[in-house]
Protein backbone atom coordinates (compact mmCIF):
# COMPACT_ATOMS: atom_id res chain seq x y z
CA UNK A 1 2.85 9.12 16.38
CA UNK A 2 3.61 5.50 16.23
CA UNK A 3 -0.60 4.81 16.56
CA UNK A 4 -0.86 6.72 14.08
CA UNK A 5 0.77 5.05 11.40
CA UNK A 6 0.52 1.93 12.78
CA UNK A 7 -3.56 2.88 12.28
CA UNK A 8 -3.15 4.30 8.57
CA UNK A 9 -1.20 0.93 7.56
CA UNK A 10 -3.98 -0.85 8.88
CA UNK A 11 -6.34 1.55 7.09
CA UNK A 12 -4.44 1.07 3.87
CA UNK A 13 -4.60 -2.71 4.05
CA UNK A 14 -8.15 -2.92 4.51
CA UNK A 15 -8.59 -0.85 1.65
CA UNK A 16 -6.33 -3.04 -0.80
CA UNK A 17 -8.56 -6.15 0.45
CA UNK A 18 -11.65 -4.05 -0.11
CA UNK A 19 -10.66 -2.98 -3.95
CA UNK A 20 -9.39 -6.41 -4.20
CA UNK A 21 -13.00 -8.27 -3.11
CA UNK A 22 -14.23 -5.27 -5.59
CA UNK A 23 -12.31 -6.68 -8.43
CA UNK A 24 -13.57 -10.26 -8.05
CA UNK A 25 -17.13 -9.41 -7.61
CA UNK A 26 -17.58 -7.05 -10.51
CA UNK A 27 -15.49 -7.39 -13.11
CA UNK A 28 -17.38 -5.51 -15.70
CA UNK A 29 -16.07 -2.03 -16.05
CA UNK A 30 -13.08 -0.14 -14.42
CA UNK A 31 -11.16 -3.42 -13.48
CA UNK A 32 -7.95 -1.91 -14.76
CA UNK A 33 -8.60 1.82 -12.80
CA UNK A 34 -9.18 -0.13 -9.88
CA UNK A 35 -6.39 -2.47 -9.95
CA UNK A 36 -3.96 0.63 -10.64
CA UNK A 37 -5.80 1.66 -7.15
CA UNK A 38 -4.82 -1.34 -5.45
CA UNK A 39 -1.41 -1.57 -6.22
CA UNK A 40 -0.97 2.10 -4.78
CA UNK A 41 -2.83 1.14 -1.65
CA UNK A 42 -0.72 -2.19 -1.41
CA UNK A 43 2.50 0.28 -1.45
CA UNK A 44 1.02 2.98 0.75
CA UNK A 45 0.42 -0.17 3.27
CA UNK A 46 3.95 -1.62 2.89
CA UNK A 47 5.26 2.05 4.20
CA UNK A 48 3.51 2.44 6.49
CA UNK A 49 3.38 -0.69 7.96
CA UNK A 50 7.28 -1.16 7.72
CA UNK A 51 7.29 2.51 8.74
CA UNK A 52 5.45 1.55 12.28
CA UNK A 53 7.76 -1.39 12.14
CA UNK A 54 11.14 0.76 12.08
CA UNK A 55 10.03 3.29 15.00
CA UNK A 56 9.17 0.36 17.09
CA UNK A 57 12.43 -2.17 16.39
CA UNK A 58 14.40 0.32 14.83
CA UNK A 59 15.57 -3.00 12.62
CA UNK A 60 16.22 -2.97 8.64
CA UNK A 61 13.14 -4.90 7.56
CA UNK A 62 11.38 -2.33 8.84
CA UNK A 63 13.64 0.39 6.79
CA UNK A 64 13.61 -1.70 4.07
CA UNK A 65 10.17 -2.38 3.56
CA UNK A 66 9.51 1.35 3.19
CA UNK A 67 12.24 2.30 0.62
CA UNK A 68 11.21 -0.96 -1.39
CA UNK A 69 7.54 0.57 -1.25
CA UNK A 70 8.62 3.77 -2.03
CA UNK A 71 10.50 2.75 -4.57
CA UNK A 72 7.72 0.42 -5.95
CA UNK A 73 5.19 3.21 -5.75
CA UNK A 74 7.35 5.80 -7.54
CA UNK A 75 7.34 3.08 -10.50
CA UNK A 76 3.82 2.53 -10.61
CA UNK A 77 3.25 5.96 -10.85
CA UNK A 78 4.82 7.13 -13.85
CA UNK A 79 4.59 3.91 -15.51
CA UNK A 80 0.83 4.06 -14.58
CA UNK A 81 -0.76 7.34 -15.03
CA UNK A 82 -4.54 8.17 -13.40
């Protein structure tokens, strides 16, 4: 189980550094739909990560690095519809 999210984080973070090369390439249309896409991807990262973090250390960064990217997540969200 602990692979397993330690893989998704991993997953996650490639993809914000993928959307984020994306942005800086081509910035002619959709910058702000992918952006949006990023910051989810950042959060979903930050979970899991800290997530993998927490089973392993069973520390509070760990803990707290997935309700601040919950948290974080839930704001972007509803302040940022798709």
């Amino acid at each position: 189980m602990n692979k397993f999210i330690k893989i998704v984080g991993i997953i996650f973070s490639l993809l914000t550094i993928a959307i984020g090369l994306s942005i800086l390439l081509f910035e002619s249309s959709g910058a702000d739909t992918r952006l949006s896409w990023m910051m989810v991807a950042l959060n979903a990262s930050l979970i899991f990560n800290g997530g993998a973090q927490y089973l392993i250390k069973q520390d509070k960064k760990g803990l707290f690095s997935v309700v601040a990217g919950t948290i974080i997540l839930l704001f972007i969200l509803i302040k940022f519809p798709f």
